[in-house]
ModelCIF file with pLDDT and N, C-alpha, C, O atoms, coordinates in Angstrom:
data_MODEL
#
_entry.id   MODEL 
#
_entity.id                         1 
_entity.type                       polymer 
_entity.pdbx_number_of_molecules   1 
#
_entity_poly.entity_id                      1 
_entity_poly.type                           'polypeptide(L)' 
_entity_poly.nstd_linkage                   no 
_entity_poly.nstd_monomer                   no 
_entity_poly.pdbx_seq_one_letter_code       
;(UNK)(UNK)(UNK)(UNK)(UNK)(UNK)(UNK)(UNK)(UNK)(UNK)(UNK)(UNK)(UNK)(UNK)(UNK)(UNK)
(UNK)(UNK)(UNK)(UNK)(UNK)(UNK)(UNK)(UNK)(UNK)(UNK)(UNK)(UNK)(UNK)(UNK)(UNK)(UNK)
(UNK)(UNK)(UNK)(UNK)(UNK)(UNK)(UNK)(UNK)(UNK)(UNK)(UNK)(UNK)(UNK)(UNK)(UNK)
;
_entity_poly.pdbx_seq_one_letter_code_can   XXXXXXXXXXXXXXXXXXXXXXXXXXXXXXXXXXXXXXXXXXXXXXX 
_entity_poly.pdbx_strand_id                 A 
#
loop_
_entity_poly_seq.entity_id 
_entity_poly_seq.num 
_entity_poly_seq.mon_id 
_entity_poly_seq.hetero 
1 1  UNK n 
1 2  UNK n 
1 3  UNK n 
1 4  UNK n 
1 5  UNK n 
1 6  UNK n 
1 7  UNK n 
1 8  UNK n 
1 9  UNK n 
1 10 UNK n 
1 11 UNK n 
1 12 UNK n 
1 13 UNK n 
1 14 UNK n 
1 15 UNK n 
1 16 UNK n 
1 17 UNK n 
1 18 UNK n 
1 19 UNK n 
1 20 UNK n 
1 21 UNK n 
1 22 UNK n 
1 23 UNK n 
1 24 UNK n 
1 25 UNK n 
1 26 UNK n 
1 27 UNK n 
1 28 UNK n 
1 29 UNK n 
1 30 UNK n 
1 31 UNK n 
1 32 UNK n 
1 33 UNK n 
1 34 UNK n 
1 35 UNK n 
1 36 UNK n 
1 37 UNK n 
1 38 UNK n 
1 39 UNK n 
1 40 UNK n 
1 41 UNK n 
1 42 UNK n 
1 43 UNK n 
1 44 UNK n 
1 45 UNK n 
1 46 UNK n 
1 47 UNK n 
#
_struct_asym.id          A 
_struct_asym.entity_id   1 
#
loop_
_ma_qa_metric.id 
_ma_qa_metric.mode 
_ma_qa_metric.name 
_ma_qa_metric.software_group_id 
_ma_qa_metric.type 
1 global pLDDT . pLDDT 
2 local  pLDDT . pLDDT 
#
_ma_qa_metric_global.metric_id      1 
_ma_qa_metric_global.metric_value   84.62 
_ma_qa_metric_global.model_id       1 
_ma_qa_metric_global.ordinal_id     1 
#
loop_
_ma_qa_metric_local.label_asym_id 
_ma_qa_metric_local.label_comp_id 
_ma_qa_metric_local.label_seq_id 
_ma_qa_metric_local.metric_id 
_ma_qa_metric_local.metric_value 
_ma_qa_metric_local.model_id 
_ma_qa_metric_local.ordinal_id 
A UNK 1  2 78.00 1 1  
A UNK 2  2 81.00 1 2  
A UNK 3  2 86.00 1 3  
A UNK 4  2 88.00 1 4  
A UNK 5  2 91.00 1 5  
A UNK 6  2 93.00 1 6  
A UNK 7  2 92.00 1 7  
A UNK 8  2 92.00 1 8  
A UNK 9  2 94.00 1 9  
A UNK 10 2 94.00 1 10 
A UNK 11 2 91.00 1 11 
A UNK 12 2 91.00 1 12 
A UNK 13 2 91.00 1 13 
A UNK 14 2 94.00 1 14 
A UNK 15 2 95.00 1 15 
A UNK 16 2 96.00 1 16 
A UNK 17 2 93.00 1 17 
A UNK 18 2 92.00 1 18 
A UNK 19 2 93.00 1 19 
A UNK 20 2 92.00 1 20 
A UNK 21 2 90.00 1 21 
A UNK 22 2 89.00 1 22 
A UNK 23 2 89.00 1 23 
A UNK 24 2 88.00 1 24 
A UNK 25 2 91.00 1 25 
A UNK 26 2 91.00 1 26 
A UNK 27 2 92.00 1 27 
A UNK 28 2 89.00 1 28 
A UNK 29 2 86.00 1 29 
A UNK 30 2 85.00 1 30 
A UNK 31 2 86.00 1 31 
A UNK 32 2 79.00 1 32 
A UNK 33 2 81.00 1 33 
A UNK 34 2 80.00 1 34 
A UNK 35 2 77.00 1 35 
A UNK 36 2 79.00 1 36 
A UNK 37 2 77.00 1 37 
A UNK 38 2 77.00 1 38 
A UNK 39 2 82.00 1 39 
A UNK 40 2 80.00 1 40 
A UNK 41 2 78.00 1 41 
A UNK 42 2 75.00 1 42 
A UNK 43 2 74.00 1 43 
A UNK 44 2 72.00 1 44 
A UNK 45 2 67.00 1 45 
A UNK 46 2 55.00 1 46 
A UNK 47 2 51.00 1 47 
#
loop_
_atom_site.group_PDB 
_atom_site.id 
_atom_site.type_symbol 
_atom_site.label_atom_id 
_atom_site.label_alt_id 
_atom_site.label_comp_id 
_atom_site.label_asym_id 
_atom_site.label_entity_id 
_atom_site.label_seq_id 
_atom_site.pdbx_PDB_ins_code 
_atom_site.Cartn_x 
_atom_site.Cartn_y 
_atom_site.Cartn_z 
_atom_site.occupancy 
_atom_site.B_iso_or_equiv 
_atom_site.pdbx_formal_charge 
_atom_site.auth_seq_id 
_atom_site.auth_comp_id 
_atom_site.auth_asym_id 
_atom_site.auth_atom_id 
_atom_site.pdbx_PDB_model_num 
ATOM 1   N N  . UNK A 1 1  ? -12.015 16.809 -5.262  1.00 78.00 ? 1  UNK A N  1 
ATOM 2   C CA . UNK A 1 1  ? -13.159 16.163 -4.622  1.00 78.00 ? 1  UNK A CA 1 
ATOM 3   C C  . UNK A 1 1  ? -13.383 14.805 -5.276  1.00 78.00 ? 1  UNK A C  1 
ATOM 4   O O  . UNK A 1 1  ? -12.985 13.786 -4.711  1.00 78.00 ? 1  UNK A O  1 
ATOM 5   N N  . UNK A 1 2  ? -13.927 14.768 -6.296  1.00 81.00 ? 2  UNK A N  1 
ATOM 6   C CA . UNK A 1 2  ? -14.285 13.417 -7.096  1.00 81.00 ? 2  UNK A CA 1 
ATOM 7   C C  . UNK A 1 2  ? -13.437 13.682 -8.400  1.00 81.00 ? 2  UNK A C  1 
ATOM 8   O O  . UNK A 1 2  ? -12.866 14.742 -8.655  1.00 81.00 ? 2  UNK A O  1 
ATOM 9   N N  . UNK A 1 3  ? -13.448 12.568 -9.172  1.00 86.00 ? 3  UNK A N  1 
ATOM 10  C CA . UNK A 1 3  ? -12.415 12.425 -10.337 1.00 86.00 ? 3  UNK A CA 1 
ATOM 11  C C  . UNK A 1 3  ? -10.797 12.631 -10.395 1.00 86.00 ? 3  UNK A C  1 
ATOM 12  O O  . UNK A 1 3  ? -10.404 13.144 -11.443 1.00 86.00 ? 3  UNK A O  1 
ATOM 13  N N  . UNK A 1 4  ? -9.821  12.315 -9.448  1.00 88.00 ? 4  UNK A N  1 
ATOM 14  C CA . UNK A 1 4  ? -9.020  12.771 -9.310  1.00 88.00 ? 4  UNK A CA 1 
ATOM 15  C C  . UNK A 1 4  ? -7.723  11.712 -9.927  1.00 88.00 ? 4  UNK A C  1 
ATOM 16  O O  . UNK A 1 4  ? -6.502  11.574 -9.853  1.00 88.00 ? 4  UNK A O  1 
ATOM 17  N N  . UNK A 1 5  ? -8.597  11.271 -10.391 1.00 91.00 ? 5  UNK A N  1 
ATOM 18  C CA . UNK A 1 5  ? -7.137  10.003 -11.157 1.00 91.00 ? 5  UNK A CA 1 
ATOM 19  C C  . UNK A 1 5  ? -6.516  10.596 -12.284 1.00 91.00 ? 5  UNK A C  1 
ATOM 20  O O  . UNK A 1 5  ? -5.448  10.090 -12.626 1.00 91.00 ? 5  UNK A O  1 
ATOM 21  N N  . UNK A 1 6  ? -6.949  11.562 -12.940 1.00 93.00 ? 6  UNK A N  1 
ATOM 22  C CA . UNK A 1 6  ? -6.243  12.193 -14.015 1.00 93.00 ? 6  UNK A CA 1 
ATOM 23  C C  . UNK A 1 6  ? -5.373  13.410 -13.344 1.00 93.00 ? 6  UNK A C  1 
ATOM 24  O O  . UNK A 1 6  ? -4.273  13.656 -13.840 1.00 93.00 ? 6  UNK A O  1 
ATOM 25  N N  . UNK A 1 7  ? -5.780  14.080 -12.369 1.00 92.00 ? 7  UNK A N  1 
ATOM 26  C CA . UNK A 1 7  ? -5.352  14.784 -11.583 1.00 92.00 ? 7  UNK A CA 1 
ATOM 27  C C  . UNK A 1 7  ? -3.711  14.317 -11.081 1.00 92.00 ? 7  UNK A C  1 
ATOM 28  O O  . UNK A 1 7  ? -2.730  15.057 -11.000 1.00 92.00 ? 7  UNK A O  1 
ATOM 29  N N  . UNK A 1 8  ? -3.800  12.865 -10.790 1.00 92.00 ? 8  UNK A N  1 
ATOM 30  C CA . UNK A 1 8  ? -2.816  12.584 -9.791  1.00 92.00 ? 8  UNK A CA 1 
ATOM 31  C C  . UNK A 1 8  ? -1.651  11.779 -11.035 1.00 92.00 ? 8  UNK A C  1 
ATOM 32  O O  . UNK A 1 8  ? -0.449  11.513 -11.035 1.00 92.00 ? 8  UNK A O  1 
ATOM 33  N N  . UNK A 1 9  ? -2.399  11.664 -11.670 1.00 94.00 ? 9  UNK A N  1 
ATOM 34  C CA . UNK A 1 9  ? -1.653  11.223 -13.226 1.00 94.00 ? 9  UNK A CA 1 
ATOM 35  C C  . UNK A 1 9  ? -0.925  12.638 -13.978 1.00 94.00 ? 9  UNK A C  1 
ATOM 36  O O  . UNK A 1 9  ? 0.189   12.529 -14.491 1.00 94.00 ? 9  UNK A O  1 
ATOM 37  N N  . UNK A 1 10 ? -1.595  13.829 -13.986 1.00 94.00 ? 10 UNK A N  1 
ATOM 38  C CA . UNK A 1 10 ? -0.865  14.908 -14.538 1.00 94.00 ? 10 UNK A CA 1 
ATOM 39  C C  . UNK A 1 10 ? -0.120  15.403 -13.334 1.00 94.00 ? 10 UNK A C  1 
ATOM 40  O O  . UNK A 1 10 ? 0.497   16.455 -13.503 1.00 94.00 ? 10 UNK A O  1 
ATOM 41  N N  . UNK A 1 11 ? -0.074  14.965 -12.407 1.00 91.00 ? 11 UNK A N  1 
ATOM 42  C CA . UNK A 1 11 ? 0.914   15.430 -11.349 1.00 91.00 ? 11 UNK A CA 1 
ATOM 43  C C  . UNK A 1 11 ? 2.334   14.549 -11.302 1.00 91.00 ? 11 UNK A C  1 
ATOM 44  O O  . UNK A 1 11 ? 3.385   14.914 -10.774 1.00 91.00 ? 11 UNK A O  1 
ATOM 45  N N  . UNK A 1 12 ? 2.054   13.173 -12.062 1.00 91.00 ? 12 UNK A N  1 
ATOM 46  C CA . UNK A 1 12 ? 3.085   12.786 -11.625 1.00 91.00 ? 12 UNK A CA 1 
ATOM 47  C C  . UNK A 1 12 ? 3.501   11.372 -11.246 1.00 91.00 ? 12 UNK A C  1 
ATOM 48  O O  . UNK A 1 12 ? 4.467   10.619 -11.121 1.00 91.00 ? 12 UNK A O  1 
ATOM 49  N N  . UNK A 1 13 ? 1.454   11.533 -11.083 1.00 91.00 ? 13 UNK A N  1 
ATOM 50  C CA . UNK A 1 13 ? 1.993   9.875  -9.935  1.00 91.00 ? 13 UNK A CA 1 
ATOM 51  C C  . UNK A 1 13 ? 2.118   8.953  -10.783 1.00 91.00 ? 13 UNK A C  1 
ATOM 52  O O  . UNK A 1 13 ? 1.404   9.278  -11.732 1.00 91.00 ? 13 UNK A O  1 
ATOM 53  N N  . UNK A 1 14 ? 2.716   7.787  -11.038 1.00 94.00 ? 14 UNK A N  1 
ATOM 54  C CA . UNK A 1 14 ? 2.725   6.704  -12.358 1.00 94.00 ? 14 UNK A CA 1 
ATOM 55  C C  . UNK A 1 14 ? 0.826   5.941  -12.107 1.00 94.00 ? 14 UNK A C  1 
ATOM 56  O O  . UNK A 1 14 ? 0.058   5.746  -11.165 1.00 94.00 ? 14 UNK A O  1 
ATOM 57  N N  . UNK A 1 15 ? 0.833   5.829  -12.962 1.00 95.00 ? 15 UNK A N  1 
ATOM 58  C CA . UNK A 1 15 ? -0.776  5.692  -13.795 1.00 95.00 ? 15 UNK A CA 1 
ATOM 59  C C  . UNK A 1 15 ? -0.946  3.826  -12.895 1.00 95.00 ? 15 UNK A C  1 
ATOM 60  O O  . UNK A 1 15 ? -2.005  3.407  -12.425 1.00 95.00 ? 15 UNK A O  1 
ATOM 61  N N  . UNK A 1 16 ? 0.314   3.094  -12.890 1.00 96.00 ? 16 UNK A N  1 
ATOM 62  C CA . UNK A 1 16 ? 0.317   1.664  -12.629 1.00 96.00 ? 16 UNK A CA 1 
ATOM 63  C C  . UNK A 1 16 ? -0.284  1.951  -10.826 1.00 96.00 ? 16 UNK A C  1 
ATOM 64  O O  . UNK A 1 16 ? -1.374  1.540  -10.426 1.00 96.00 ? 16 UNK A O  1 
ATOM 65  N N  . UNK A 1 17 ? 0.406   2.486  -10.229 1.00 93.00 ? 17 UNK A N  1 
ATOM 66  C CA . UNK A 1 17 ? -0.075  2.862  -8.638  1.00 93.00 ? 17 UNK A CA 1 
ATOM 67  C C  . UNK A 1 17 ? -1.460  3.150  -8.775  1.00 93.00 ? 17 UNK A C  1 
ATOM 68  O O  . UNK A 1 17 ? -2.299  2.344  -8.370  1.00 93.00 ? 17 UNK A O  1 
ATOM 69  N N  . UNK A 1 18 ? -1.842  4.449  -9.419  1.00 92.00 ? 18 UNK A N  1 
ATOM 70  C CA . UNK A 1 18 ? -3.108  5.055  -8.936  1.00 92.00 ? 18 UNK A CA 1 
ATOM 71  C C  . UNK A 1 18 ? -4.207  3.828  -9.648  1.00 92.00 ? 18 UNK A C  1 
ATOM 72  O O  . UNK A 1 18 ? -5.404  3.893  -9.368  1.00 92.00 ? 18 UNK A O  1 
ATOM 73  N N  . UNK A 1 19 ? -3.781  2.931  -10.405 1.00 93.00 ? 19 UNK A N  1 
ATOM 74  C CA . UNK A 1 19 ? -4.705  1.640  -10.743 1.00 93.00 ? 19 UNK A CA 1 
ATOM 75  C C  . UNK A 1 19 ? -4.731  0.904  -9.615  1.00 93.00 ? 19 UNK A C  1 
ATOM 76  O O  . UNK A 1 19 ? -5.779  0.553  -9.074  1.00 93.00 ? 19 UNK A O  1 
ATOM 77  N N  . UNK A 1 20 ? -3.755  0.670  -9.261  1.00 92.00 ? 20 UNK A N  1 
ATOM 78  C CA . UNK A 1 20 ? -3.258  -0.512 -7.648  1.00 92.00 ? 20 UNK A CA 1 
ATOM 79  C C  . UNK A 1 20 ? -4.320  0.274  -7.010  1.00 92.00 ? 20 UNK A C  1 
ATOM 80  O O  . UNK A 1 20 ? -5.205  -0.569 -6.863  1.00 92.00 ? 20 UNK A O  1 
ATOM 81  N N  . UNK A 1 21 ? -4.913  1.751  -6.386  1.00 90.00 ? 21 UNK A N  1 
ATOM 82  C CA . UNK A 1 21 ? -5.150  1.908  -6.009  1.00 90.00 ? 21 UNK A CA 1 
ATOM 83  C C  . UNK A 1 21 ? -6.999  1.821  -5.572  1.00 90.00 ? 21 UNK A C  1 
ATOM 84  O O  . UNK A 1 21 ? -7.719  1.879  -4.575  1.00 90.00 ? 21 UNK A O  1 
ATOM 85  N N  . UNK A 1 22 ? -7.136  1.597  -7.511  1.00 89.00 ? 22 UNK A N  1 
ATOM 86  C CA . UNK A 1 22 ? -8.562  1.772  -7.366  1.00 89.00 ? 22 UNK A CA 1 
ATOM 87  C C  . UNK A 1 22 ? -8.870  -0.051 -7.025  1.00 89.00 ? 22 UNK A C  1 
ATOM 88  O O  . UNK A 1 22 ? -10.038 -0.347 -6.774  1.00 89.00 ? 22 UNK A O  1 
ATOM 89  N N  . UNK A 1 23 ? -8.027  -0.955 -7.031  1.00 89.00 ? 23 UNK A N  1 
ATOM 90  C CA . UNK A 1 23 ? -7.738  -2.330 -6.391  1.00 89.00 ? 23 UNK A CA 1 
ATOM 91  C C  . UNK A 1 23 ? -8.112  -2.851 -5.585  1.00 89.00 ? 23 UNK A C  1 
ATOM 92  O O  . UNK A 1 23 ? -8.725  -3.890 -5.341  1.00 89.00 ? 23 UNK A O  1 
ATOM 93  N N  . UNK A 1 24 ? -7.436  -1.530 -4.812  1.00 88.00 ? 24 UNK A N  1 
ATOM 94  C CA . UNK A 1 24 ? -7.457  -1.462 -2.714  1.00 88.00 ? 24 UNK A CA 1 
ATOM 95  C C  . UNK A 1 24 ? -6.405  -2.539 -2.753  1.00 88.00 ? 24 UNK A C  1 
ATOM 96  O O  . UNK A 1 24 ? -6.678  -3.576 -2.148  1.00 88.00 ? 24 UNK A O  1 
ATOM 97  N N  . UNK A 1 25 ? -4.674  -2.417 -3.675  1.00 91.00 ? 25 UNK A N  1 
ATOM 98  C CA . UNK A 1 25 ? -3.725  -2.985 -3.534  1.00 91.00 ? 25 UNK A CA 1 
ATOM 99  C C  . UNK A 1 25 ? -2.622  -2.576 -2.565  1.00 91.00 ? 25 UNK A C  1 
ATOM 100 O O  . UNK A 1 25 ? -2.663  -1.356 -2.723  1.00 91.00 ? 25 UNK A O  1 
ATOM 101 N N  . UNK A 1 26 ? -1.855  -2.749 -1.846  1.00 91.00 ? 26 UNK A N  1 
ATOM 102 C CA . UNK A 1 26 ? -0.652  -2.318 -0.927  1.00 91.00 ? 26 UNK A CA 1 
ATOM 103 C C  . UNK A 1 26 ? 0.206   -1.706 -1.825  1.00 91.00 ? 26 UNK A C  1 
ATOM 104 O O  . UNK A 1 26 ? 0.549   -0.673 -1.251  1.00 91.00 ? 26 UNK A O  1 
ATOM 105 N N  . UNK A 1 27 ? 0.710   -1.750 -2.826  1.00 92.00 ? 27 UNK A N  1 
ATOM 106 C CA . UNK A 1 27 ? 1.366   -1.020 -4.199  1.00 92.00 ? 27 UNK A CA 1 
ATOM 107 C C  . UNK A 1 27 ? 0.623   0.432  -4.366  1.00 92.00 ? 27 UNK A C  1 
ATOM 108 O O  . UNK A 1 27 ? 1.390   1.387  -4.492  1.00 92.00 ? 27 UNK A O  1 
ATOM 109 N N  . UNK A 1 28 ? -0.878  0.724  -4.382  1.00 89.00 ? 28 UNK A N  1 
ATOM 110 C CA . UNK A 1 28 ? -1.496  1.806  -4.313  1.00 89.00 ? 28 UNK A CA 1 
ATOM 111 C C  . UNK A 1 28 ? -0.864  2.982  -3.759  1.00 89.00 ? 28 UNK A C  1 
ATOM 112 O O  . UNK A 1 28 ? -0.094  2.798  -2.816  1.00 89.00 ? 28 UNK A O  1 
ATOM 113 N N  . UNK A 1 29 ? -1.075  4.287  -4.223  1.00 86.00 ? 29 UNK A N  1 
ATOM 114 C CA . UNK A 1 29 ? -0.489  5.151  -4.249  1.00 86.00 ? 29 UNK A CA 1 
ATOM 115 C C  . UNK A 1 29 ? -1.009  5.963  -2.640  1.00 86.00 ? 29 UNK A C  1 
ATOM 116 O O  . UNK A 1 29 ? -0.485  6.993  -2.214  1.00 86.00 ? 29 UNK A O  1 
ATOM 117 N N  . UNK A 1 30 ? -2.257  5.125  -1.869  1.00 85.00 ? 30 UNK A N  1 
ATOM 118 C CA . UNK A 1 30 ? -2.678  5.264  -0.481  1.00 85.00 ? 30 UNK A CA 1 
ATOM 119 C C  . UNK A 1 30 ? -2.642  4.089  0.038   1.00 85.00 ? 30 UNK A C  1 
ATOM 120 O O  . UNK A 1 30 ? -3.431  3.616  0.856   1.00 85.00 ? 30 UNK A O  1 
ATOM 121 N N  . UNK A 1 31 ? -1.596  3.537  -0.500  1.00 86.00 ? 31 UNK A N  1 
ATOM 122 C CA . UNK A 1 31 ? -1.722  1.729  0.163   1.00 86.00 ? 31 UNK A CA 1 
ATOM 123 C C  . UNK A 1 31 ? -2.798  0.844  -0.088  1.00 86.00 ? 31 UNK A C  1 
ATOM 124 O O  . UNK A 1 31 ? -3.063  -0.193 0.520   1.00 86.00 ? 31 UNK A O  1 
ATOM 125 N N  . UNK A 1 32 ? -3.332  1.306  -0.949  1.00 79.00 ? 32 UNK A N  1 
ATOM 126 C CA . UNK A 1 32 ? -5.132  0.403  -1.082  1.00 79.00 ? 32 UNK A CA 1 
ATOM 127 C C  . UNK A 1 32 ? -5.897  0.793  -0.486  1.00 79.00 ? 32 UNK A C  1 
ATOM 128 O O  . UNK A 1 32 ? -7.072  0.475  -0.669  1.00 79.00 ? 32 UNK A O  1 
ATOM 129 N N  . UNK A 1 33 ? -5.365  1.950  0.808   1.00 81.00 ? 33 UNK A N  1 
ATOM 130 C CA . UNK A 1 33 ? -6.881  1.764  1.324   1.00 81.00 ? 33 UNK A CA 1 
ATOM 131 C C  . UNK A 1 33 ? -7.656  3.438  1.024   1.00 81.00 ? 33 UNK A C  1 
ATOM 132 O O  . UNK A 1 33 ? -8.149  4.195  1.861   1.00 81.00 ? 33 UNK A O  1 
ATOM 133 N N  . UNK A 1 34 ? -7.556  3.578  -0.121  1.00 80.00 ? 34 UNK A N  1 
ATOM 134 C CA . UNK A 1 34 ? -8.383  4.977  -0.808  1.00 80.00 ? 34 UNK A CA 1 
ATOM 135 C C  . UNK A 1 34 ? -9.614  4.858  -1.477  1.00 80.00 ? 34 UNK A C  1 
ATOM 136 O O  . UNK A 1 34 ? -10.731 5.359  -1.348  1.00 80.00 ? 34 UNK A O  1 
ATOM 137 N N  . UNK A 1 35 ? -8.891  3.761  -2.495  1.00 77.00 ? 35 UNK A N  1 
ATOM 138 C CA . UNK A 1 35 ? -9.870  3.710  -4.287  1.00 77.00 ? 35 UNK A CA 1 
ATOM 139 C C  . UNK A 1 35 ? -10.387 4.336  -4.237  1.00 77.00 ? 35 UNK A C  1 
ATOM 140 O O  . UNK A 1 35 ? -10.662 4.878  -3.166  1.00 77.00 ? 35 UNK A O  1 
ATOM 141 N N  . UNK A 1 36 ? -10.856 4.675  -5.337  1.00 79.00 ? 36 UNK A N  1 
ATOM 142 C CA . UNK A 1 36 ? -10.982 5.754  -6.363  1.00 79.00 ? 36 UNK A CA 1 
ATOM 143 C C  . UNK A 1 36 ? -11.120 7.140  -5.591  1.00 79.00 ? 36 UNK A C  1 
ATOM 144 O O  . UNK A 1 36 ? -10.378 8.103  -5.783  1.00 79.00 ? 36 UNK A O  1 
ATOM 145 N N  . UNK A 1 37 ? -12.161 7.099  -4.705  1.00 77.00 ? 37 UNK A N  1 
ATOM 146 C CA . UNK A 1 37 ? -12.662 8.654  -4.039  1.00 77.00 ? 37 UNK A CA 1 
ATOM 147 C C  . UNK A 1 37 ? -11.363 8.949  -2.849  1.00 77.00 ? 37 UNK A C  1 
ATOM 148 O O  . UNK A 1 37 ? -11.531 9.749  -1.928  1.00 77.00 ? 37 UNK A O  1 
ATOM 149 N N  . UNK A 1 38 ? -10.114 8.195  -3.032  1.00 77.00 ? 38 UNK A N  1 
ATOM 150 C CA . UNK A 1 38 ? -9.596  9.109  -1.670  1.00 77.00 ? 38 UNK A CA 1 
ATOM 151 C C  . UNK A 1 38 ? -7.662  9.421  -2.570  1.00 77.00 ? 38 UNK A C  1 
ATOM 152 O O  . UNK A 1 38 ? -6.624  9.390  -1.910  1.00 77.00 ? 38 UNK A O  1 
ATOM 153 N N  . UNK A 1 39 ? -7.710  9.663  -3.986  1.00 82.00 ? 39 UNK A N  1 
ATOM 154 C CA . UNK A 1 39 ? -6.349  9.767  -4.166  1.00 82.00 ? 39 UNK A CA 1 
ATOM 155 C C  . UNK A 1 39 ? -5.590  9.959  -3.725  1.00 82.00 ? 39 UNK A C  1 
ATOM 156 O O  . UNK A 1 39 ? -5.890  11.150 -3.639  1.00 82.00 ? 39 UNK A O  1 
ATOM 157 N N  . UNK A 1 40 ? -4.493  9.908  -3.154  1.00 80.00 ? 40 UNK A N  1 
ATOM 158 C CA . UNK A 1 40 ? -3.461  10.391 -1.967  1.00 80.00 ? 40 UNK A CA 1 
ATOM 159 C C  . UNK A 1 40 ? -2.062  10.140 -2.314  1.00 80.00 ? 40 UNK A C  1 
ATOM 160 O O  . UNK A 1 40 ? -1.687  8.969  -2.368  1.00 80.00 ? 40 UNK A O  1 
ATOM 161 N N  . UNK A 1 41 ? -1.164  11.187 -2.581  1.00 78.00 ? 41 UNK A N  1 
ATOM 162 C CA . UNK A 1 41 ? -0.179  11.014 -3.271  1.00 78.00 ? 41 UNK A CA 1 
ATOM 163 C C  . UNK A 1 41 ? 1.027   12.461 -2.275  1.00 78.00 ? 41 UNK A C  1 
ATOM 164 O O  . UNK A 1 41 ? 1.297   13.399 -3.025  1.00 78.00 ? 41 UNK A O  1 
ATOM 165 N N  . UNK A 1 42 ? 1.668   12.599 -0.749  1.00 75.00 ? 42 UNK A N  1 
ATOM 166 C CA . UNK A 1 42 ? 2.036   13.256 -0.352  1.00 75.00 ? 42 UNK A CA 1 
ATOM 167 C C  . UNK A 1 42 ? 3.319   14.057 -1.263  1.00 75.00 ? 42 UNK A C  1 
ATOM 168 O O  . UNK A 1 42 ? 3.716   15.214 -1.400  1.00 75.00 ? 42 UNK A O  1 
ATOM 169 N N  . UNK A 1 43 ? 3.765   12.416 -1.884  1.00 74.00 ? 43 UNK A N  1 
ATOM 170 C CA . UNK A 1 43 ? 5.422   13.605 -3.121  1.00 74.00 ? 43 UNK A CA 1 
ATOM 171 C C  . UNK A 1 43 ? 4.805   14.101 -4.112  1.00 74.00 ? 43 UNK A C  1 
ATOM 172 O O  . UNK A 1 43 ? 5.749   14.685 -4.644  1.00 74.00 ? 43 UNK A O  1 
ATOM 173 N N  . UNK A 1 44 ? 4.137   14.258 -4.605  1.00 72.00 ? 44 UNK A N  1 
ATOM 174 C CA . UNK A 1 44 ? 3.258   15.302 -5.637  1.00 72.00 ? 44 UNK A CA 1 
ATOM 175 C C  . UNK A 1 44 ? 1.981   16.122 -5.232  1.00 72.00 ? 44 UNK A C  1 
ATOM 176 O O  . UNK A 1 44 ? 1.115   16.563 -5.987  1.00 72.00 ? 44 UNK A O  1 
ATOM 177 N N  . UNK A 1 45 ? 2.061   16.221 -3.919  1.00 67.00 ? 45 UNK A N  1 
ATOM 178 C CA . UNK A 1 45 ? 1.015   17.560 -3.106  1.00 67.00 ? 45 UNK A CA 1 
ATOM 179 C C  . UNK A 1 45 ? 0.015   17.274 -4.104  1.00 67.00 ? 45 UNK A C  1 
ATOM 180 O O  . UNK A 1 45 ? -0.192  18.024 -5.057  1.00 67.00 ? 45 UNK A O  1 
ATOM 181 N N  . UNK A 1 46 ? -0.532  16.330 -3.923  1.00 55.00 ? 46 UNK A N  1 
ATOM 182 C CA . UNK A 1 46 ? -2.154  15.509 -4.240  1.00 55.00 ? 46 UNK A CA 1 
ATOM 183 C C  . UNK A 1 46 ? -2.728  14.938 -3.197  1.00 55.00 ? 46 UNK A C  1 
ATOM 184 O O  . UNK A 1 46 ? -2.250  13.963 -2.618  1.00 55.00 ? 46 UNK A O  1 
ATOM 185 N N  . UNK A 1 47 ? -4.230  15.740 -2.758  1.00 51.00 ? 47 UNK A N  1 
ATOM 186 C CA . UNK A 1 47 ? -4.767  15.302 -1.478  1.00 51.00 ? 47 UNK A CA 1 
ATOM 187 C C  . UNK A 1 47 ? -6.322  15.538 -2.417  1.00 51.00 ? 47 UNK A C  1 
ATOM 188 O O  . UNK A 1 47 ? -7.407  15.317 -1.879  1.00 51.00 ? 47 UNK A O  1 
#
């Protein structure tokens, strides 16, 4: 639900993306358009 950046970090995802992400960068691990509250990572079954 909320806090999921450590989540998607012990899953896997590299730490540099899920930053891009809280950005709202195209590099982001949802393309930018998540930050922070929408982690989204389909190759490490993180929703």
């Amino acid at each position: 639900t909320y806090r999921t950046h450590g989540h998607a970090i012990a899953r896997g995802t590299d730490p540099k993306r899920v930053m891009a992400e809280l950005f709202g960068r195209e590099d982001g691990c949802s393309r930018g358009r998540g930050a922070s509250m929408h982690i989204f990572d389909l190759a490490r079954c993180l929703q």
